[in-house]
Each structure stands twice: as structure tokens, then as C-alpha cells.
PDB file of N, CA and C in Angstrom:
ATOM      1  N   UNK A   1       0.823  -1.194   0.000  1.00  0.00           N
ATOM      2  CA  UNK A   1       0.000   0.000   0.000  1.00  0.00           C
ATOM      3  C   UNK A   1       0.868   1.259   0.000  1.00  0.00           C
ATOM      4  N   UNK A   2       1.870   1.747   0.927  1.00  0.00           N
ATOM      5  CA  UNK A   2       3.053   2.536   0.684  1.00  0.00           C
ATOM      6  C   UNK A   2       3.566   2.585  -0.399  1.00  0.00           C
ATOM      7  N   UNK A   3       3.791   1.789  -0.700  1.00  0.00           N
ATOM      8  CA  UNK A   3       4.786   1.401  -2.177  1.00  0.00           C
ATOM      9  C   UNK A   3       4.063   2.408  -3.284  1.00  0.00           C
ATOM     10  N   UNK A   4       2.802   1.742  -3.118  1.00  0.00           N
ATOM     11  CA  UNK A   4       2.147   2.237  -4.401  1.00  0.00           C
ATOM     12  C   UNK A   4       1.571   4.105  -4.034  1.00  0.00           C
ATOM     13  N   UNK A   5       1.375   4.102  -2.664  1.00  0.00           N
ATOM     14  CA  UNK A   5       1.453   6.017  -2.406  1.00  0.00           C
ATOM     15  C   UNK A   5       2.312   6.433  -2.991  1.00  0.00           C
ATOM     16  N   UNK A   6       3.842   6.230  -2.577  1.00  0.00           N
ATOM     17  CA  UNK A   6       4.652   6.323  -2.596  1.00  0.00           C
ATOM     18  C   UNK A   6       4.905   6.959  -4.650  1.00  0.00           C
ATOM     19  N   UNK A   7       4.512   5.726  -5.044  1.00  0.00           N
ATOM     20  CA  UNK A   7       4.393   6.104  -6.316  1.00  0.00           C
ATOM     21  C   UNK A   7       3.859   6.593  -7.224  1.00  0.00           C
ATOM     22  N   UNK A   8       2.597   6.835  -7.016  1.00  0.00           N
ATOM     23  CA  UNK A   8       1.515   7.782  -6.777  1.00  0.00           C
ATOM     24  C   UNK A   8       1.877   9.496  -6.942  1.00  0.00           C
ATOM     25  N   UNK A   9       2.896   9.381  -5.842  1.00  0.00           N
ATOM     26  CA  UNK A   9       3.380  10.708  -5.328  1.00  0.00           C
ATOM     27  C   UNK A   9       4.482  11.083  -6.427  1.00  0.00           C
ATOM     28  N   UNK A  10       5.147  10.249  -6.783  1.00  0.00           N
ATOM     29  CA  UNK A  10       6.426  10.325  -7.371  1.00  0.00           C
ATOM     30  C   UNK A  10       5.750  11.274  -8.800  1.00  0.00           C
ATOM     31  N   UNK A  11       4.894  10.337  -9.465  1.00  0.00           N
ATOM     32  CA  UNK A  11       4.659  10.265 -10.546  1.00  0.00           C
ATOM     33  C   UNK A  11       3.786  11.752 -10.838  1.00  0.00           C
ATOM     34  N   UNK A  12       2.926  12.141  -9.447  1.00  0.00           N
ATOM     35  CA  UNK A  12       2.292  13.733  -9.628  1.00  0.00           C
ATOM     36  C   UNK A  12       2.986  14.747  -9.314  1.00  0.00           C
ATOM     37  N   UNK A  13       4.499  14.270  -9.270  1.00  0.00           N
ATOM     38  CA  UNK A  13       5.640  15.116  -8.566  1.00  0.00           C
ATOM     39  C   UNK A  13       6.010  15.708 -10.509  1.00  0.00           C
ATOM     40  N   UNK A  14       6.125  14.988 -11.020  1.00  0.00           N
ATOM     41  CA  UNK A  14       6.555  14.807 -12.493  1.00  0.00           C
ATOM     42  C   UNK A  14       6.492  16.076 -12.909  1.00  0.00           C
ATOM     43  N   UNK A  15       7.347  16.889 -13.706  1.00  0.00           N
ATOM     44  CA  UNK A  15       6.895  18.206 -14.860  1.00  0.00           C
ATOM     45  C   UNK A  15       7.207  17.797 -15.774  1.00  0.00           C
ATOM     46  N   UNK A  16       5.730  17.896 -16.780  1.00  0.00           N
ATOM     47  CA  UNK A  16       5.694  17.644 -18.154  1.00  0.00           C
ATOM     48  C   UNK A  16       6.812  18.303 -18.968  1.00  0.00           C
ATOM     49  N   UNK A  17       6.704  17.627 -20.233  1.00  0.00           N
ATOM     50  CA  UNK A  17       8.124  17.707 -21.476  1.00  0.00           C
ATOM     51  C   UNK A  17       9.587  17.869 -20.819  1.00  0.00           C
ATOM     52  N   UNK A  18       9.327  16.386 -20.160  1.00  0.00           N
ATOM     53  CA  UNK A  18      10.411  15.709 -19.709  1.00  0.00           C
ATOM     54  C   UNK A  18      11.330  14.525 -19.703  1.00  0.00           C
ATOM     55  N   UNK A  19      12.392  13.684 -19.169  1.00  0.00           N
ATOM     56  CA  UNK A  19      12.412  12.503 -19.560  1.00  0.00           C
ATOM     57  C   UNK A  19      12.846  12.265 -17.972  1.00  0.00           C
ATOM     58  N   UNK A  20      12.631  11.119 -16.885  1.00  0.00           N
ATOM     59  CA  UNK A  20      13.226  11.118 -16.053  1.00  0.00           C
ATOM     60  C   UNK A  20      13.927   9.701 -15.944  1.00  0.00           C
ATOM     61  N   UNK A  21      14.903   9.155 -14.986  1.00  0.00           N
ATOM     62  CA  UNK A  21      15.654   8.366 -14.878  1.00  0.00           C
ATOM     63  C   UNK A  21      15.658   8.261 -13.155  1.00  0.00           C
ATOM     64  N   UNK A  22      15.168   7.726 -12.335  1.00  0.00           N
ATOM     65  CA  UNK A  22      14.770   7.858 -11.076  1.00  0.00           C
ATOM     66  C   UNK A  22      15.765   6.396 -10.468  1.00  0.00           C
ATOM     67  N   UNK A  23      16.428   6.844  -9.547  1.00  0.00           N
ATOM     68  CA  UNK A  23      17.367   5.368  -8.939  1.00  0.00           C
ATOM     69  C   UNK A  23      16.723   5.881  -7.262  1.00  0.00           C
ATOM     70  N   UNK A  24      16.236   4.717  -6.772  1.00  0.00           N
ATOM     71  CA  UNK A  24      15.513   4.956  -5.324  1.00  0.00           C
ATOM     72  C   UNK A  24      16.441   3.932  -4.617  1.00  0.00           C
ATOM     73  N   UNK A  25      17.344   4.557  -3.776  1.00  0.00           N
ATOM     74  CA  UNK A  25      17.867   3.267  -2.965  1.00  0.00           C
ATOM     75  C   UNK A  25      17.479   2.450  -2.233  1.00  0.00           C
ATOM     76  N   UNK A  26      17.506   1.476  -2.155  1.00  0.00           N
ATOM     77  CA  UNK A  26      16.771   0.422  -1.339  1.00  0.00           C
ATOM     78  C   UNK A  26      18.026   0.030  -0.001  1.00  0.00           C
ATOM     79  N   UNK A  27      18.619  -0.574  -0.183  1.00  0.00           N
ATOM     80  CA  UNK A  27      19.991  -0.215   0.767  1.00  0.00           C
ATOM     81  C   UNK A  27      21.313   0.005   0.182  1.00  0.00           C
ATOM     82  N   UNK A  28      22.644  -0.354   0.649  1.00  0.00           N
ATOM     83  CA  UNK A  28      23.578  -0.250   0.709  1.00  0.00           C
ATOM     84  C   UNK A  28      24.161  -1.378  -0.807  1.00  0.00           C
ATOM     85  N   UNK A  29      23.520  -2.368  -1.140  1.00  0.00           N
ATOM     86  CA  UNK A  29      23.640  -3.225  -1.662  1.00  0.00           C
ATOM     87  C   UNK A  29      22.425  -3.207  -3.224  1.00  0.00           C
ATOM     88  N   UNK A  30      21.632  -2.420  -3.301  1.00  0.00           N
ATOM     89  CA  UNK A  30      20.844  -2.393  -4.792  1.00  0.00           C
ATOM     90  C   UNK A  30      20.022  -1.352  -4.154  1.00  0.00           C
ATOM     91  N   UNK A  31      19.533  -1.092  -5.670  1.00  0.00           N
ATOM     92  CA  UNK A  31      18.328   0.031  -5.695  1.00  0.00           C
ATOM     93  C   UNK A  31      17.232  -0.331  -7.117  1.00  0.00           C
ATOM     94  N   UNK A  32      16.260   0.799  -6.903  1.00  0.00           N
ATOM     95  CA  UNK A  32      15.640   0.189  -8.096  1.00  0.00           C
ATOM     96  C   UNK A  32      15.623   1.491  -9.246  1.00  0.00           C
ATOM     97  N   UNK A  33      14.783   1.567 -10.193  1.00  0.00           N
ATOM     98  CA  UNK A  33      14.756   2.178 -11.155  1.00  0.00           C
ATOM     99  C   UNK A  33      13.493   2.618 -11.863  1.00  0.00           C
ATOM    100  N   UNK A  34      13.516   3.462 -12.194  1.00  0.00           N
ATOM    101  CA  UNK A  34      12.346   4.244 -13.048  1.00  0.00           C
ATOM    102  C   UNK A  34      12.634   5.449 -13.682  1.00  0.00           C
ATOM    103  N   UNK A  35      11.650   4.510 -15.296  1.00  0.00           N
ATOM    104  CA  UNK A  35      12.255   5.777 -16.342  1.00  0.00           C
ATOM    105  C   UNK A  35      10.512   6.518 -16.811  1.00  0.00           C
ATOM    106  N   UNK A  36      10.442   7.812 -16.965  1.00  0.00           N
ATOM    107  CA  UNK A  36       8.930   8.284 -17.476  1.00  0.00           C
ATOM    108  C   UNK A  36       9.554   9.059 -18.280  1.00  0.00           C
ATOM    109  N   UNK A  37       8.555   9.516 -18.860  1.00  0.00           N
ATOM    110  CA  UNK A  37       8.399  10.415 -20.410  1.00  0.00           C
ATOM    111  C   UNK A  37       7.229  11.144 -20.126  1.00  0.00           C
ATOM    112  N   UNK A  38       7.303  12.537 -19.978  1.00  0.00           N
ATOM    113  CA  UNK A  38       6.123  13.502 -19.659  1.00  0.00           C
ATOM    114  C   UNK A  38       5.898  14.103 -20.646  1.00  0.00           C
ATOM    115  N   UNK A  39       6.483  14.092 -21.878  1.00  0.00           N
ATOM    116  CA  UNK A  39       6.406  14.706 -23.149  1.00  0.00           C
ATOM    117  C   UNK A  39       4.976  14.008 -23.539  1.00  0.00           C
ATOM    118  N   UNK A  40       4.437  15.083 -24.207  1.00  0.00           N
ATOM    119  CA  UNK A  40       3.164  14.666 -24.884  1.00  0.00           C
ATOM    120  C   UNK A  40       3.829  14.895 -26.660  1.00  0.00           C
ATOM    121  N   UNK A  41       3.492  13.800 -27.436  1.00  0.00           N
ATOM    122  CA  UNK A  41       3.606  14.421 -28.999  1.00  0.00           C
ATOM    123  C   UNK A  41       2.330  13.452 -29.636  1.00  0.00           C
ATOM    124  N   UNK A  42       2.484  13.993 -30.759  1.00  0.00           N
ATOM    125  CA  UNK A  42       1.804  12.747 -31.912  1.00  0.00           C
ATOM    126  C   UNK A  42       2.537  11.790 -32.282  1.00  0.00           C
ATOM    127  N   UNK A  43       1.715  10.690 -32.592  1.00  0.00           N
ATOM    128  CA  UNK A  43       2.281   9.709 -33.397  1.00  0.00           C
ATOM    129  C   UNK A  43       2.744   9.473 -34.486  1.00  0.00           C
ATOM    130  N   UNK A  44       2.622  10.730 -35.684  1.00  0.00           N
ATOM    131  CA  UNK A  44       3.262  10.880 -36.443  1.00  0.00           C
ATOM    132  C   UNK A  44       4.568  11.251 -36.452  1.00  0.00           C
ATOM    133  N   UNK A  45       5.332  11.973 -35.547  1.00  0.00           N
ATOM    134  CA  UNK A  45       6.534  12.943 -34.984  1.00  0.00           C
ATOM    135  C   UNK A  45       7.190  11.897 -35.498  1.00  0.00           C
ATOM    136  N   UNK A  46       9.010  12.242 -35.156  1.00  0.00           N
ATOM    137  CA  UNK A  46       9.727  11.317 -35.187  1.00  0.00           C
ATOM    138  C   UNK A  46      10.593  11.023 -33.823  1.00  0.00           C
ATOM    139  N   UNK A  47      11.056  10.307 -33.495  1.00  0.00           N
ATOM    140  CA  UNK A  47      11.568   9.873 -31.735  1.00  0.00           C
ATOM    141  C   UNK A  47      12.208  10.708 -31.562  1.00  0.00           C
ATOM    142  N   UNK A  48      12.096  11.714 -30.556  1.00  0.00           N
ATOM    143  CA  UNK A  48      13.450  13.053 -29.995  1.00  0.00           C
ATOM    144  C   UNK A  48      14.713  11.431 -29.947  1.00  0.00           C
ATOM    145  N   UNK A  49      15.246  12.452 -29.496  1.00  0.00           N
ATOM    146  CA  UNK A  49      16.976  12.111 -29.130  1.00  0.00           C
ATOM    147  C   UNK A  49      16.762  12.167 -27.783  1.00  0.00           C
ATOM    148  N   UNK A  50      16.129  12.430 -26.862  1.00  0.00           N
ATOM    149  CA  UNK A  50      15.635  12.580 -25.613  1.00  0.00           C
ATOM    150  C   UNK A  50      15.268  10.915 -25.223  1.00  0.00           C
ATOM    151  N   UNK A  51      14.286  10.523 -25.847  1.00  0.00           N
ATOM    152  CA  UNK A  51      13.783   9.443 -25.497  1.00  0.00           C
ATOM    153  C   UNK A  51      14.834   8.428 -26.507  1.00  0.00           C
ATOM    154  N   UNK A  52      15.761   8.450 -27.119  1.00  0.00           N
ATOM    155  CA  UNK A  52      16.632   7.106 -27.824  1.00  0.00           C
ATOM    156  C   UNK A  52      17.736   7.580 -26.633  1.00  0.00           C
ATOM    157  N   UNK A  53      18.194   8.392 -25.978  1.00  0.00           N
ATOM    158  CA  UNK A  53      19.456   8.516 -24.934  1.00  0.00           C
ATOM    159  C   UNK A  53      18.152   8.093 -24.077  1.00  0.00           C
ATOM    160  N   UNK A  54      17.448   7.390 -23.000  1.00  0.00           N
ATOM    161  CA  UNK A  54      16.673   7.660 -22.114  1.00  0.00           C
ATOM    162  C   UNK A  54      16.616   6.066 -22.454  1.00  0.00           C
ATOM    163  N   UNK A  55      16.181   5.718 -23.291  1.00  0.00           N
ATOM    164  CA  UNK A  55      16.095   3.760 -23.737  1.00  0.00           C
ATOM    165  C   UNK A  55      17.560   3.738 -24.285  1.00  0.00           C
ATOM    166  N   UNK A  56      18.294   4.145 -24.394  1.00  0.00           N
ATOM    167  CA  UNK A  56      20.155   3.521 -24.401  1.00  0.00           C
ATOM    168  C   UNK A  56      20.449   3.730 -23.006  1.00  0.00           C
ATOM    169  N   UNK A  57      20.169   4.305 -22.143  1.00  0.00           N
ATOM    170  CA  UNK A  57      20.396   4.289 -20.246  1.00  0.00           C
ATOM    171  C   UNK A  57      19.694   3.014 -20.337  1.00  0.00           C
ATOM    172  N   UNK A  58      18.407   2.722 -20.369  1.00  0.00           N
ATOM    173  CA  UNK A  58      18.120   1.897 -19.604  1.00  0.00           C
ATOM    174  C   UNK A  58      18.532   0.479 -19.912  1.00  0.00           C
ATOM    175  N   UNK A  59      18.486   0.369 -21.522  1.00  0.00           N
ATOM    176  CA  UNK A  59      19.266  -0.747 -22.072  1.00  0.00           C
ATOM    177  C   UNK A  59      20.881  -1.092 -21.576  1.00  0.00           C
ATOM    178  N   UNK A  60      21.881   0.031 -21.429  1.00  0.00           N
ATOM    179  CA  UNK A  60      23.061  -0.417 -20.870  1.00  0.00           C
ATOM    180  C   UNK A  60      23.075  -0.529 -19.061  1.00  0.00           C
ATOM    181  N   UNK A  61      21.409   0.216 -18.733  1.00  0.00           N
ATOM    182  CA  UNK A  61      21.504  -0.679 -17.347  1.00  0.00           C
ATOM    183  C   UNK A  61      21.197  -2.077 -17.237  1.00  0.00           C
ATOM    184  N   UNK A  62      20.267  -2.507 -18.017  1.00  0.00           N
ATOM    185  CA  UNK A  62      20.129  -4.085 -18.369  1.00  0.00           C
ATOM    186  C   UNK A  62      21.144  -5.488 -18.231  1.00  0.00           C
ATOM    187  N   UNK A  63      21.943  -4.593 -19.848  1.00  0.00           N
ATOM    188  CA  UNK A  63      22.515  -5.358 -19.964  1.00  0.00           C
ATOM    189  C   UNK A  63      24.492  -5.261 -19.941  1.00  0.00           C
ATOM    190  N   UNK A  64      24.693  -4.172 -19.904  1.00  0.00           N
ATOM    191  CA  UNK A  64      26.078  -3.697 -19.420  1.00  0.00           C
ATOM    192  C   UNK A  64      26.748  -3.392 -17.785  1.00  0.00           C
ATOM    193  N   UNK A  65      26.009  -3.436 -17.042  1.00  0.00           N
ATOM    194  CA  UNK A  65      25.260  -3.113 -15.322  1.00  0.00           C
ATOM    195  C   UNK A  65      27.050  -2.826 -15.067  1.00  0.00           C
ATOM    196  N   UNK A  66      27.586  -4.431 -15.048  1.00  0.00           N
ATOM    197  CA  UNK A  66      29.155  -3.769 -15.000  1.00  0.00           C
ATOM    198  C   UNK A  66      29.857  -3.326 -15.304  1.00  0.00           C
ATOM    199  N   UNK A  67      29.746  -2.941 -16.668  1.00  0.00           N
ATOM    200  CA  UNK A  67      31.059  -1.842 -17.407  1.00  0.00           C
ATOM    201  C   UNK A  67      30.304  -0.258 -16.495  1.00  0.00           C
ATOM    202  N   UNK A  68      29.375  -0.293 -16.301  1.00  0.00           N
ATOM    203  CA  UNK A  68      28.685   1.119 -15.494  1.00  0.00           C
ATOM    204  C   UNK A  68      29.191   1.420 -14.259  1.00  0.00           C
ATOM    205  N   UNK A  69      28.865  -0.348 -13.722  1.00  0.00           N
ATOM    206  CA  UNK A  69      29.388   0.016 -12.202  1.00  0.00           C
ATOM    207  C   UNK A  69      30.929   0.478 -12.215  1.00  0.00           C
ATOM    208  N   UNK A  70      31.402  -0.167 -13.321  1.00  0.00           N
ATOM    209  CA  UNK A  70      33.099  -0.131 -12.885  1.00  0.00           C
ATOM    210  C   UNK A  70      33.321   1.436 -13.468  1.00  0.00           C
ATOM    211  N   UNK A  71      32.668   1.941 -14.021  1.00  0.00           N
ATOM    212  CA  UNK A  71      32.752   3.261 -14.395  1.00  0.00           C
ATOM    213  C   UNK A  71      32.700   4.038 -13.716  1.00  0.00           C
ATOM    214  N   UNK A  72      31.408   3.923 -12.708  1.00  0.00           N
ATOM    215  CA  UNK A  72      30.857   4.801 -11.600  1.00  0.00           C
ATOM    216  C   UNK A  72      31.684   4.624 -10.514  1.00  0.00           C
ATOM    217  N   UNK A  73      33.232   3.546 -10.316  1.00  0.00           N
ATOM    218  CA  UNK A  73      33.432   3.608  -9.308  1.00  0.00           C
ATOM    219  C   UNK A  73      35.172   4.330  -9.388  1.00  0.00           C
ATOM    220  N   UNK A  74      35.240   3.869 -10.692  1.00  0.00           N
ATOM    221  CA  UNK A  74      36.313   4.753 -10.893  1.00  0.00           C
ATOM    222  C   UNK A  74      36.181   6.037 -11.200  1.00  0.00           C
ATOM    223  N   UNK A  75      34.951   6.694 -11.636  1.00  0.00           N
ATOM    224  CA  UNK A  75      34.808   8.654 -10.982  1.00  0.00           C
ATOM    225  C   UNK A  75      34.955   8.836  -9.990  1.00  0.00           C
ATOM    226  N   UNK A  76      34.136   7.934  -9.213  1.00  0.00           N
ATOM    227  CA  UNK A  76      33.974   8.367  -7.653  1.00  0.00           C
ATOM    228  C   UNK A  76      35.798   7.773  -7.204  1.00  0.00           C
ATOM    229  N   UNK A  77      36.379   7.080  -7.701  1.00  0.00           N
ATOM    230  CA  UNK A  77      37.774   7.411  -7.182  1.00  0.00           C
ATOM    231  C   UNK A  77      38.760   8.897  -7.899  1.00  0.00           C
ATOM    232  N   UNK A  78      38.475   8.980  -8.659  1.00  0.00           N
ATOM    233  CA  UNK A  78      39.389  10.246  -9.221  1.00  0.00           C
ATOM    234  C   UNK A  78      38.498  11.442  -8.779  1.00  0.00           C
ATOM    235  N   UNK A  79      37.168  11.321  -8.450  1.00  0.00           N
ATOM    236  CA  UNK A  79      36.792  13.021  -7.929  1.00  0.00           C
ATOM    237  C   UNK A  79      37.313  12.718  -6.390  1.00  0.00           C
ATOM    238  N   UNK A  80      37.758  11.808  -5.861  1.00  0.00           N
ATOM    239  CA  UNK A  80      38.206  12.029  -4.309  1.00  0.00           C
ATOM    240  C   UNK A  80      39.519  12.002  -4.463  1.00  0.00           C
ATOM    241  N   UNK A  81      40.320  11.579  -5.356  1.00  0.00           N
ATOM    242  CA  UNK A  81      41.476  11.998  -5.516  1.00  0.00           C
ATOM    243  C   UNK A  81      42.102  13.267  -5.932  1.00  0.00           C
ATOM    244  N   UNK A  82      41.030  13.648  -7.258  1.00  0.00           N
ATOM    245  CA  UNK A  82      41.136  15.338  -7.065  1.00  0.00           C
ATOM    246  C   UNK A  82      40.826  16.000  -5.964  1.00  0.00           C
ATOM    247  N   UNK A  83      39.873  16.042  -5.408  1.00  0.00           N
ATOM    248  CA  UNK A  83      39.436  16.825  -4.063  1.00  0.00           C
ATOM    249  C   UNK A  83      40.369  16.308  -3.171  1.00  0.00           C
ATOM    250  N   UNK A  84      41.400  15.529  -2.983  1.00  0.00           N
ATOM    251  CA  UNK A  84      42.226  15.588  -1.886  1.00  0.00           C
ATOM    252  C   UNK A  84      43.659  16.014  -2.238  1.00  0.00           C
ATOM    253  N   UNK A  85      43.948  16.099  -4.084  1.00  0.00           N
ATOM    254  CA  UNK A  85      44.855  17.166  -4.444  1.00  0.00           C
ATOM    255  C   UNK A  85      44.478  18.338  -3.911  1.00  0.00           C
ATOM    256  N   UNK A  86      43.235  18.866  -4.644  1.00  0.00           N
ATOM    257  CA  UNK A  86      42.623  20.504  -4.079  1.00  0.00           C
ATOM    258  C   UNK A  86      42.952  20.918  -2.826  1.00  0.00           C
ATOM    259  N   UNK A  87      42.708  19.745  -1.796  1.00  0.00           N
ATOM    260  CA  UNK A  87      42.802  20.542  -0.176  1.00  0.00           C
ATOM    261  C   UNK A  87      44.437  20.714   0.056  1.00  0.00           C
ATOM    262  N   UNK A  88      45.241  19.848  -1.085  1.00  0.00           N
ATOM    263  CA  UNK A  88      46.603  20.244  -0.334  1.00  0.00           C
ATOM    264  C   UNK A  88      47.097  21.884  -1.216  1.00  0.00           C
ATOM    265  N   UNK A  89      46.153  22.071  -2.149  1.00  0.00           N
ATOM    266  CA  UNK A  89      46.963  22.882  -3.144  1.00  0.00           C
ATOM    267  C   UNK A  89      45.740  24.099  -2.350  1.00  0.00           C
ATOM    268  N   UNK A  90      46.903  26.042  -1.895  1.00  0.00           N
ATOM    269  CA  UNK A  90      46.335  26.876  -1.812  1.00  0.00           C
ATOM    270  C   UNK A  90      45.361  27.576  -2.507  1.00  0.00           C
ATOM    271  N   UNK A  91      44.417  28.296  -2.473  1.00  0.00           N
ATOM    272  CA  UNK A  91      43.411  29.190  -3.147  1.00  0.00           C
ATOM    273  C   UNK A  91      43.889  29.470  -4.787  1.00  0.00           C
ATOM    274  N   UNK A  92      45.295  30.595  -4.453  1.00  0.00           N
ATOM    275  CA  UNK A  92      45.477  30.674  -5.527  1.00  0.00           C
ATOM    276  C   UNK A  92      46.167  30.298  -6.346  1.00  0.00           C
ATOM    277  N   UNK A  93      46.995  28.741  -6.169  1.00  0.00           N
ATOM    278  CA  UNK A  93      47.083  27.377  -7.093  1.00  0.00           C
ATOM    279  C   UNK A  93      46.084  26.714  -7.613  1.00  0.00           C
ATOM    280  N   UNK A  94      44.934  26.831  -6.942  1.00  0.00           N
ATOM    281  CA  UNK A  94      44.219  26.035  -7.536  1.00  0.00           C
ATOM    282  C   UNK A  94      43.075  27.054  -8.799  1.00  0.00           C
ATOM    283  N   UNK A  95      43.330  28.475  -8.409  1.00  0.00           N
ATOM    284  CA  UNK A  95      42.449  29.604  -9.297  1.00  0.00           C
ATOM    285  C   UNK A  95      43.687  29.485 -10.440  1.00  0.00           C
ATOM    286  N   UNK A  96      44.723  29.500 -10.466  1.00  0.00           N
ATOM    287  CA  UNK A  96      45.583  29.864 -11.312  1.00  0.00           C
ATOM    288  C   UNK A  96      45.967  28.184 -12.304  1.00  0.00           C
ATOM    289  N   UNK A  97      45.403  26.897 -12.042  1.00  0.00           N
ATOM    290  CA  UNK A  97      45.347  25.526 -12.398  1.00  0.00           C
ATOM    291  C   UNK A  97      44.106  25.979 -13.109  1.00  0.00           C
ATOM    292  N   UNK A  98      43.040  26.599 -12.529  1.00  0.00           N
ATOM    293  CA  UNK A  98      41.736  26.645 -13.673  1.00  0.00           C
ATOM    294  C   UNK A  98      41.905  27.457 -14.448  1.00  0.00           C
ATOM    295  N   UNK A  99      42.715  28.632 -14.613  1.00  0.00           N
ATOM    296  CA  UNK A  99      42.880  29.969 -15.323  1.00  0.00           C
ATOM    297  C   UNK A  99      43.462  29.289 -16.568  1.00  0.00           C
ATOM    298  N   UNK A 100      44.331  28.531 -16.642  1.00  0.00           N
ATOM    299  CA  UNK A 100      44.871  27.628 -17.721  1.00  0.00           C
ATOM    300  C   UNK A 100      43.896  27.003 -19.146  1.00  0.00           C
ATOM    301  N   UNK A 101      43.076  26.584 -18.375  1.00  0.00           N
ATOM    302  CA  UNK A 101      41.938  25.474 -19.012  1.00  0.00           C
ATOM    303  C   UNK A 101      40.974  26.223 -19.948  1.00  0.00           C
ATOM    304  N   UNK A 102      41.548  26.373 -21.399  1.00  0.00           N
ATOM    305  CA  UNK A 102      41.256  26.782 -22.545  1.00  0.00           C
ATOM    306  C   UNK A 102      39.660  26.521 -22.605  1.00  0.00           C
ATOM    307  N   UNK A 103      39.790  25.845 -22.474  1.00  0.00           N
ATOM    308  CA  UNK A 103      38.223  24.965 -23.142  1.00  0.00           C
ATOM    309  C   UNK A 103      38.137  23.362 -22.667  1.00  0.00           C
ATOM    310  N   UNK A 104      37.076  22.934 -22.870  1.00  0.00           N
ATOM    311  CA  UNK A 104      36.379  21.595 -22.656  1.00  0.00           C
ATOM    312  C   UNK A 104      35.348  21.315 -23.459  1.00  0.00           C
ATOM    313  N   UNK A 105      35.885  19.933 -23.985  1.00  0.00           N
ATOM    314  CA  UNK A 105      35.344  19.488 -25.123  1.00  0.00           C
ATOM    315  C   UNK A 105      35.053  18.359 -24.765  1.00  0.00           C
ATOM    316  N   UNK A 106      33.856  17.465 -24.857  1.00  0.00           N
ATOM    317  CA  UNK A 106      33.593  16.305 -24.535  1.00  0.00           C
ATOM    318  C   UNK A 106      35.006  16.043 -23.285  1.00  0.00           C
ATOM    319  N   UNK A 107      35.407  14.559 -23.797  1.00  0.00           N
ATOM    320  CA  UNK A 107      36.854  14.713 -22.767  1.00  0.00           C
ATOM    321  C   UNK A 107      38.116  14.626 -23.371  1.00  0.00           C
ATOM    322  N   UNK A 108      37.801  15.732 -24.304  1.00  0.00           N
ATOM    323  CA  UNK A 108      39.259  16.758 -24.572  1.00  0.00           C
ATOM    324  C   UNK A 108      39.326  18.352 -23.656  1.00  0.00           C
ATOM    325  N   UNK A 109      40.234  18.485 -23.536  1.00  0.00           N
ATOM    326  CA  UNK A 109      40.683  19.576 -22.202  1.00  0.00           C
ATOM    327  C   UNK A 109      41.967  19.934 -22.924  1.00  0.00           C
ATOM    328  N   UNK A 110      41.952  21.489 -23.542  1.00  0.00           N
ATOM    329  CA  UNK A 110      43.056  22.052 -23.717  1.00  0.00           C
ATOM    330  C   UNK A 110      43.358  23.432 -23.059  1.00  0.00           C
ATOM    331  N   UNK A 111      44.537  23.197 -22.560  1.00  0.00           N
ATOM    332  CA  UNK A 111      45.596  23.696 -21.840  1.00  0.00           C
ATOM    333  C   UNK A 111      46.475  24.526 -22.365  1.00  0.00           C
ATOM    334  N   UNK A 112      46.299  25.697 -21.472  1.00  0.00           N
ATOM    335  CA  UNK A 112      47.860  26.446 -22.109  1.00  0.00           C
ATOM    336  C   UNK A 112      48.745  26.382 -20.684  1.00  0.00           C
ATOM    337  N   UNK A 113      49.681  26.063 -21.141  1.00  0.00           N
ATOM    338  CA  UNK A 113      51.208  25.344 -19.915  1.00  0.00           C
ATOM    339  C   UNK A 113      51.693  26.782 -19.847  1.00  0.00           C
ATOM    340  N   UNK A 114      51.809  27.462 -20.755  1.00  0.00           N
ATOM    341  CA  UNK A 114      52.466  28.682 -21.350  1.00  0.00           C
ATOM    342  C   UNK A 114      53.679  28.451 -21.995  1.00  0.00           C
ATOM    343  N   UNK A 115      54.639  29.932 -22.139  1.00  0.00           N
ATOM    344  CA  UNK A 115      55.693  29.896 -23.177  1.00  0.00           C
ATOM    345  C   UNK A 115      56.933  28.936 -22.933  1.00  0.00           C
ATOM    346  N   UNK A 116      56.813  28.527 -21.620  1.00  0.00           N
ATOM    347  CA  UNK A 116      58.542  28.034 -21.217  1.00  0.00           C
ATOM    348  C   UNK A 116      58.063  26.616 -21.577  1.00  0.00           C
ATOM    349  N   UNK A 117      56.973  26.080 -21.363  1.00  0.00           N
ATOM    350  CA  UNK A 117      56.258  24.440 -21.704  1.00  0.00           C
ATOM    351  C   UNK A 117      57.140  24.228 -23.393  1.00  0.00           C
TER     352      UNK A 117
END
């Protein structure tokens, strides 16, 4: 009976011309999943790119689960490895490390080292 309030709630929580991807933890060890589509169109349209990235999530949660997990666990090791560079490096080492950073491109990142590089 919760379960289904619960979901109830979720679902009138929703704002239309949307796509959502919902992970509800259950414990420490799995969670579950839910994907909606609040977009209204016709049936004539042709599929956004919204909803083919939205069914390629859920398909490589299916059936790829571990190339994801091992993905998700190696960010979560390099953003704590950056953030524990950051705390050793002062204010303005670390303003003058971003002042560098030309641009960002997917995951290309160009850099100017400057003239002596």
C-alpha cells in the first residue's frame, strides 16, 4: 500500500516535457529504477533524441550493469582523488590551475602550460 502512495506521489511530482531516470535506494547493496516520459507528442513525430538517450540508459543498465558500475566507481575514485589534491593545493594554485583550461570538449581539455612548456 506505501509502495504504491509512494508512487503515486512520485509520478504527480513529475513536470511535463520531460524525460526522467529515477534510482531509489533500497539499501547499501541495490536500488531500483524508473524511467517516465512527460512529453506529450503525436504519433506521427519522429523519436526526440531525448527518449533514444533515455532507452540507451536503460538498455546499458540491463545489460552492461558492470562496465557502469566499474565506471561509476572509478569517478567516484578520481573526484576524491582530485578533491584531496585541491585541499593540499592553496586558493590561488588552484584559481591559477583553472585559469589555464582553454576549453572543454567532450573529454578533450586544452591547456595552455604557457611559453617556457
Amino acid at each position: 500500500m506505501t509502495d504504491d502512495i509512494d508512487r503515486q506521489l512520485e509520478v504527480a511530482s513529475l513536470l511535463s516535457g520531460r524525460y526522467y531516470l529515477i534510482l531509489n535506494n533500497n539499501d547499501s547493496d541495490s536500488f531500483s529504477m524508473s524511467a517516465y516520459d512527460t512529453n506529450i507528442r503525436d504519433k506521427n513525430s519522429e523519436i526526440p533524441a531525448g527518449m533514444i538517450i533515455l532507452s540507451g540508459l536503460i538498455e546499458l543498465m540491463e545489460n552492461n550493469f558492470e562496465t557502469i558500475w566499474d565506471a561509476g566507481v572509478a569517478r567516484t575514485k578520481f573526484l576524491a582523488a582530485v578533491e584531496n589534491i585541491q585541499v593540499e593545493l592553496d586558493d590561488d594554485e588552484v584559481d591559477e590551475a583553472v585559469d589555464k583550461v582553454l576549453s572543454k570538449t567532450g573529454n578533450i581539455i586544452k591547456v595552455d602550460f604557457g611559453k617556457e612548456q
